[in-house]
Protein backbone atom coordinates (compact mmCIF):
# COMPACT_ATOMS: atom_id res chain seq x y z
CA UNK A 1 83.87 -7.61 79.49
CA UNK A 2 85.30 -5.75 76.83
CA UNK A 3 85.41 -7.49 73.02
CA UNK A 4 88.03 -6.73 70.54
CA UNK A 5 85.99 -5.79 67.57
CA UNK A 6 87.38 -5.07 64.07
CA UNK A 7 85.51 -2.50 61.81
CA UNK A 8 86.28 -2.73 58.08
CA UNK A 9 85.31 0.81 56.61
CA UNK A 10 85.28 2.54 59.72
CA UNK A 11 85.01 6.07 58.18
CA UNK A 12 81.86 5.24 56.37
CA UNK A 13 78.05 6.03 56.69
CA UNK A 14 77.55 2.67 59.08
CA UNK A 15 81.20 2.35 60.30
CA UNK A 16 81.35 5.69 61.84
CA UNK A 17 78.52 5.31 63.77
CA UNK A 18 79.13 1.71 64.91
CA UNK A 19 82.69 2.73 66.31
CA UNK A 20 80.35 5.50 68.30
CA UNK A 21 78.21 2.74 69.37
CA UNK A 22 81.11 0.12 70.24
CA UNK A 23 82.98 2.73 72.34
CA UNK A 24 82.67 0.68 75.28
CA UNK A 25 84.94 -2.53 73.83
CA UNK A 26 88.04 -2.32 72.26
CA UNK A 27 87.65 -1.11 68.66
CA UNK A 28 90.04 -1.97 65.67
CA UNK A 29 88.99 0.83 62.71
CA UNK A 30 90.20 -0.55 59.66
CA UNK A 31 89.85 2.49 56.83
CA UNK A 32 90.28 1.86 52.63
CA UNK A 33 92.68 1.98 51.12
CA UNK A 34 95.13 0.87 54.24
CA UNK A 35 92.85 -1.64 54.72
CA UNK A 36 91.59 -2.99 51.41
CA UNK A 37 88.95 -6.64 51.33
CA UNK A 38 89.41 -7.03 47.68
CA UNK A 39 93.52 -8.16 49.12
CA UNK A 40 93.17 -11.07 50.93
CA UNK A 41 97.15 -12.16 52.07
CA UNK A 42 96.79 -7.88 53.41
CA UNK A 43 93.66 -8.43 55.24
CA UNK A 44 94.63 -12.22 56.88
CA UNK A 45 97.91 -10.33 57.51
CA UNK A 46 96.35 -7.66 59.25
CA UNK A 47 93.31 -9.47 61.42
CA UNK A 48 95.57 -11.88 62.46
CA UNK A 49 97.57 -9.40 64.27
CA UNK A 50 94.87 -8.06 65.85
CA UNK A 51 93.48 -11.19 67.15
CA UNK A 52 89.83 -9.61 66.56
CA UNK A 53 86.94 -11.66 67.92
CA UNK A 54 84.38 -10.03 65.99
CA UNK A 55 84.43 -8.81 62.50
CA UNK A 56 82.16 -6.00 61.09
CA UNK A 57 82.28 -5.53 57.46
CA UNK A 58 81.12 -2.39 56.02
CA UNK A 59 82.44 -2.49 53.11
CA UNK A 60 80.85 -2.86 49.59
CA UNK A 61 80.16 -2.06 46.21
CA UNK A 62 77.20 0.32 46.28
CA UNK A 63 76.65 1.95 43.44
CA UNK A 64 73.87 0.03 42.11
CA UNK A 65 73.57 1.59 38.54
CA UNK A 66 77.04 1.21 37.73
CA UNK A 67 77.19 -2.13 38.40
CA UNK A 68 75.13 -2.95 35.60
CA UNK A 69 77.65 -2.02 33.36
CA UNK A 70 80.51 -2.81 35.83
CA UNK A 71 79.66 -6.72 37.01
CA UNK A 72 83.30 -7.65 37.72
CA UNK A 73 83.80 -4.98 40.48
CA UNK A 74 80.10 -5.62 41.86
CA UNK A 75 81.61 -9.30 42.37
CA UNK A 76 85.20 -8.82 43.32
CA UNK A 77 84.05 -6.46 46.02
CA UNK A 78 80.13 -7.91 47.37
CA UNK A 79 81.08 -11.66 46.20
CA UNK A 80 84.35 -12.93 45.66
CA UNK A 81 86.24 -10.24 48.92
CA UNK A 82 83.16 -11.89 51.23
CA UNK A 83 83.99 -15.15 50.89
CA UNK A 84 87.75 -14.51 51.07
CA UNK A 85 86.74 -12.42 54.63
CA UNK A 86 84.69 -15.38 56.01
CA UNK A 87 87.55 -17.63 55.23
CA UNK A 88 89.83 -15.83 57.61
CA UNK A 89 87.14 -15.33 59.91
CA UNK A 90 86.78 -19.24 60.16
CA UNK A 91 90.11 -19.69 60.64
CA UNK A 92 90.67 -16.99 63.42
CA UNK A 93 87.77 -17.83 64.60
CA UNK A 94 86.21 -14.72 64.69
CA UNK A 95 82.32 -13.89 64.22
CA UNK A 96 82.02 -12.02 60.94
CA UNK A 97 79.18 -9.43 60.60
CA UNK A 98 77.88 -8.55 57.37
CA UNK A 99 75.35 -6.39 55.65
CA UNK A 100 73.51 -7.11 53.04
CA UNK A 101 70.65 -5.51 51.09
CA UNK A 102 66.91 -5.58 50.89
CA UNK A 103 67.52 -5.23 47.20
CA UNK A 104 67.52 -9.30 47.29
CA UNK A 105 64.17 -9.47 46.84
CA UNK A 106 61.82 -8.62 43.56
CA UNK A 107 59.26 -6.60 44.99
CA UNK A 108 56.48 -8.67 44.10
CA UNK A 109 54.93 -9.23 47.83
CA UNK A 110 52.71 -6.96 49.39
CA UNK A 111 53.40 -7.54 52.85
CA UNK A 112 56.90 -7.06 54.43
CA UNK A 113 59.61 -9.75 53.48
CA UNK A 114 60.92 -11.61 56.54
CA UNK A 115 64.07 -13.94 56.92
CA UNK A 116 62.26 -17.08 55.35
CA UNK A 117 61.09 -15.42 52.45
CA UNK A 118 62.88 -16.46 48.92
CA UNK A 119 65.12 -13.95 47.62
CA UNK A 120 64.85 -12.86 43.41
CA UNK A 121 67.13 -10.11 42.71
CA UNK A 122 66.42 -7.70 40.17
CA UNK A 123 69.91 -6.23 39.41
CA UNK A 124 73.30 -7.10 38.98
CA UNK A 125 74.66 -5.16 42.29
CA UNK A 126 71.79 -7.45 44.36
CA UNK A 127 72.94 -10.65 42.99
CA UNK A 128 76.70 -9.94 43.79
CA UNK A 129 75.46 -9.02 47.21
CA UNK A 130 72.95 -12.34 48.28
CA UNK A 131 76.14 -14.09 46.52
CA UNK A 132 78.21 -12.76 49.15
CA UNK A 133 75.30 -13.91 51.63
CA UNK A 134 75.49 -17.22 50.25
CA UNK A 135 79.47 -17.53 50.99
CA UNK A 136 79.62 -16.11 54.42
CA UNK A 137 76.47 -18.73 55.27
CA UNK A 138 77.86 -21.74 54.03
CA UNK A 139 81.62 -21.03 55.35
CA UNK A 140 81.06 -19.57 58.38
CA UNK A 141 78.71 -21.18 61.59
CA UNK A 142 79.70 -17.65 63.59
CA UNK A 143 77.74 -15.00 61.61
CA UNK A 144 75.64 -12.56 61.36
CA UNK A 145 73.86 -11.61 57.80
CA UNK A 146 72.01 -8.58 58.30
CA UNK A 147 70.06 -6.94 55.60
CA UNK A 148 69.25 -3.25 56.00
CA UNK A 149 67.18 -0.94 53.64
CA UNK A 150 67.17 2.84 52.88
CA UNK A 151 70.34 3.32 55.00
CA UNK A 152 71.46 7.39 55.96
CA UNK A 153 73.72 8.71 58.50
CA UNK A 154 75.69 11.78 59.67
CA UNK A 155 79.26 10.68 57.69
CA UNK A 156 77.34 10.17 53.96
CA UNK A 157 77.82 7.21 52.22
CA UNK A 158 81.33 6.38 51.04
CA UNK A 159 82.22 6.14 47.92
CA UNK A 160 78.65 8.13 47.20
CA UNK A 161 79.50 11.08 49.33
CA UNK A 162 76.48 12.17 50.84
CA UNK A 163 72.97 10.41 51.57
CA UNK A 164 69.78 10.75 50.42
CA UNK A 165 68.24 13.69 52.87
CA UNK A 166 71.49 15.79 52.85
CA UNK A 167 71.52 15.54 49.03
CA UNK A 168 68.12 16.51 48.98
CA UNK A 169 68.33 19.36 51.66
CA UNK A 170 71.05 20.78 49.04
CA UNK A 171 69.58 20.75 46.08
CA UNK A 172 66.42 22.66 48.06
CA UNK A 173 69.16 25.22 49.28
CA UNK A 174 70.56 25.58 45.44
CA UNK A 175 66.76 25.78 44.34
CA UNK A 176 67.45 22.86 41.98
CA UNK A 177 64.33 20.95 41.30
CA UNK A 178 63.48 17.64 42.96
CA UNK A 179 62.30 14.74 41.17
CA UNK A 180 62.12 11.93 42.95
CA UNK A 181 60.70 8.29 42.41
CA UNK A 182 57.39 7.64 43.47
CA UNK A 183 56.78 3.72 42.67
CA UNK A 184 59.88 2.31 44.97
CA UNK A 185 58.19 1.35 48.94
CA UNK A 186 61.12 1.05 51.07
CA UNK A 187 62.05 1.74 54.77
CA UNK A 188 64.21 4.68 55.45
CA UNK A 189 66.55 3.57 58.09
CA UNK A 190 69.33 5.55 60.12
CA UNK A 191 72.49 4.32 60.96
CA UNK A 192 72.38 5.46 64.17
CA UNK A 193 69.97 3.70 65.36
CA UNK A 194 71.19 0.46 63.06
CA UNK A 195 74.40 0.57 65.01
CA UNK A 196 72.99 0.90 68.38
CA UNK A 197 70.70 -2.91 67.07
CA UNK A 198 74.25 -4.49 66.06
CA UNK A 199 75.52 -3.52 68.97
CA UNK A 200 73.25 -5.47 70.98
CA UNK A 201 73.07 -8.43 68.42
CA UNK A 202 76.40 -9.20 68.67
CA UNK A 203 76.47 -9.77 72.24
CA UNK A 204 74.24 -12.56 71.90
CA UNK A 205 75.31 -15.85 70.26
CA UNK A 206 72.17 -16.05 68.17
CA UNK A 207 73.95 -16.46 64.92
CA UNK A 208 72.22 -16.18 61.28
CA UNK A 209 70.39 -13.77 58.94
CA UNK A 210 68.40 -10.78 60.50
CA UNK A 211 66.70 -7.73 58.86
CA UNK A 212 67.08 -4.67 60.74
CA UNK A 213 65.35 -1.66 59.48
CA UNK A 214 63.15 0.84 61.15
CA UNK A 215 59.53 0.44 61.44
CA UNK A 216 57.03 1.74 59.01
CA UNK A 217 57.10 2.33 54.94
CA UNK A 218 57.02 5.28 52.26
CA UNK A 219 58.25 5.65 48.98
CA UNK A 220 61.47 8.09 48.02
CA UNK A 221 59.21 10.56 47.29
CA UNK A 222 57.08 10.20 50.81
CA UNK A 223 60.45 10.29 52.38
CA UNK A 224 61.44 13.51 50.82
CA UNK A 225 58.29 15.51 51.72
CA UNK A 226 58.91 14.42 55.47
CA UNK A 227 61.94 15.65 55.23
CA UNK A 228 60.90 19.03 53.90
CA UNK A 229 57.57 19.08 56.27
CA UNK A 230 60.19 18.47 59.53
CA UNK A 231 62.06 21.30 58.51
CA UNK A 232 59.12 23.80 57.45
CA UNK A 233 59.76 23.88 54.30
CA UNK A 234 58.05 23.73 50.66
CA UNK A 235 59.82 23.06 48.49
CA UNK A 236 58.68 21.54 44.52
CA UNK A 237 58.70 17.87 44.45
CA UNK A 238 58.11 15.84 41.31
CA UNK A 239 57.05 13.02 41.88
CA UNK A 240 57.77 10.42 38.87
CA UNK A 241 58.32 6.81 37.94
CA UNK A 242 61.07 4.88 37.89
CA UNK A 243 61.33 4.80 33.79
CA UNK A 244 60.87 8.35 33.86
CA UNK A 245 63.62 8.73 36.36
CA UNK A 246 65.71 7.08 34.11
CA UNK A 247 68.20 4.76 36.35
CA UNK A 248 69.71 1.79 34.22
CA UNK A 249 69.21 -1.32 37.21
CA UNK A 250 65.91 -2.24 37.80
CA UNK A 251 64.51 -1.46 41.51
CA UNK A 252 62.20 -3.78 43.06
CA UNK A 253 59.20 -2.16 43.92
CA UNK A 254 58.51 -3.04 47.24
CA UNK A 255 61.19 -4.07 49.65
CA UNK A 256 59.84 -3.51 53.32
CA UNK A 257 61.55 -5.59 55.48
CA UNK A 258 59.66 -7.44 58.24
CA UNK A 259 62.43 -7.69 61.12
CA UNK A 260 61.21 -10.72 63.02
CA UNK A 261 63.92 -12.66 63.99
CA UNK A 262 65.12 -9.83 66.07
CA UNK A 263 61.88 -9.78 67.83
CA UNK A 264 61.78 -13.60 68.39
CA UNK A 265 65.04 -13.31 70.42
CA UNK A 266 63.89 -10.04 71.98
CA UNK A 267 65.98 -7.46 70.71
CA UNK A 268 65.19 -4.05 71.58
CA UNK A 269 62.36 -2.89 68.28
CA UNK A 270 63.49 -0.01 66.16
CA UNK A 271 61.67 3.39 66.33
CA UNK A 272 59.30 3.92 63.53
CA UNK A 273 60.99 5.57 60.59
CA UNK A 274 59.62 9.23 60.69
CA UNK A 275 60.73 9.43 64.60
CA UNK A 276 64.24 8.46 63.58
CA UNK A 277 64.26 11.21 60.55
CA UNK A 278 63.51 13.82 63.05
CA UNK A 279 66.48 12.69 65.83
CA UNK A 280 68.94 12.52 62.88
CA UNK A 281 67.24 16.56 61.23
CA UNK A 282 68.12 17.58 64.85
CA UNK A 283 71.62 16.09 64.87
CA UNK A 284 72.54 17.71 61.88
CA UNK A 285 70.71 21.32 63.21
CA UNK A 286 68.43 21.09 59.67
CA UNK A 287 66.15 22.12 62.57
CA UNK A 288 65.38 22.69 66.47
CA UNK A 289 64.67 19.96 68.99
């Protein structure tokens, strides 16, 4: 049976490749500035029409350094346009799905942060982001939280305009060098694959907070030399530091995420991070199959 699904930035990174993986129900795409979460009487105007039962909001306020010196847009777009989204959704009755980060937690644990583990944000762009978490939870009993990590996919990141391995493969091309921060563990996750999980969490009624993220860990700099060693190549990479790299929000230092809820109610396990890098090199013809 086919469900009328709603996509808030449906020309994004994510939102492209969830209206790939949706294909089968009927899909709303909802693109900025038509379409615009930070306008509440628009948006209840508009998801009212189209008597959505499911909600997927891509949108945010991503870039993390600017936010530090920009807290009022990191809020009016991750805090304050969440809670105003989950309101409508409660009173449509739709589910709302929502991403959030793993920059929640401090990187202080060792071992991959699951669900139950306390969230301590570091920066400005992760508080405005669990605050949004915070709203959708306590308006909204039809929800799903999800917090991703390391996120890259075939239509860049909005607002960024590219992702990390297609910046990277240009800067190789232009011969630029490539520092890149070595002290950061995270997951590298593709949205491909991300969309194809939602997909299949939303046809469940197993509401709540979920990390999705592929399997496995590397730093920046671990992911970039994959990236080169997929596609044959050799270039220099500098490794350095995060102070030596210079960014102005602080980074937790480790933010694996543990996805275990998703195994407890048996949704299909993601690949392990390197095999996903390789399907998305091929997609984009960096290389061969």
């Amino acid at each position: 049976m086919k469900t009328k699904i709603a996509i808030i930035g449906a020309d994004g990174q994510l939102g492209s490749d969830l209206v790939k993986s949706l294909q089968e129900h009927r899909i709303f795409p909802l693109y900025y500035p038509d379409f615009d979460i930070t306008k509440p009487d628009q948006a209840r105007k508009a998801l009212s029409r189209l008597k959505a039962e499911v909600v997927i909001n891509t949108a945010a306020y991503n870039r993390v350094d600017e936010a530090e010196d920009n807290p009022q847009e990191a809020f009016r777009v991750n805090s304050i346009a969440v809670r105003d989204m989950a309101l409508i959704c409660r009173d449509l009755d739709s589910v709302l799905v929502h991403f959030s980060t793993d920059y929640v937690f401090d990187g202080q644990k060792k071992d991959p942060y699951t669900e139950e583990d306390l969230p301590s944000p570091l920066n400005v762009y992760a508080i405005s982001k669990l605050e949004g978490e915070h709203f959708v939870q306590n308006i909204l009993d039809k929800y799903f939280v999800i917090r991703t990590c390391g996120l890259y996919g075939e239509a860049g990141c909005w607002g960024k305009g590219s992702n990390f391995v297609d910046t990277l493969v240009a800067l190789e091309k232009e011969g630029k060098p490539l520092r890149v921060v070595n002290d950061q563990r995270i997951t590298p996750t593709a949205t491909a694959e991300l969309a194809e999980r939602v997909k299949e969490l939303i046809g469940t009624d197993q509401y709540g907070l979920y990390h999705l993220s592929n399997e496995g860990d590397c730093t920046w700099y671990e992911f970039a030399q994959a990236i080169f060693s997929l596609m044959d190549k050799k270039p220099d990479i500098i490794p350095v530091d995060s102070k030596s790299y210079g960014a102005k929000a602080e980074r937790p230092p480790y933010s694996v995420l543990d996805n275990k809820r998703a195994r407890e109610i048996g949704l299909t396990e993601f690949t392990p991070w390197k095999d996903a890098l390789k399907r998305y090199l091929i997609r984009k013809k960096y290389i061969k199959s």
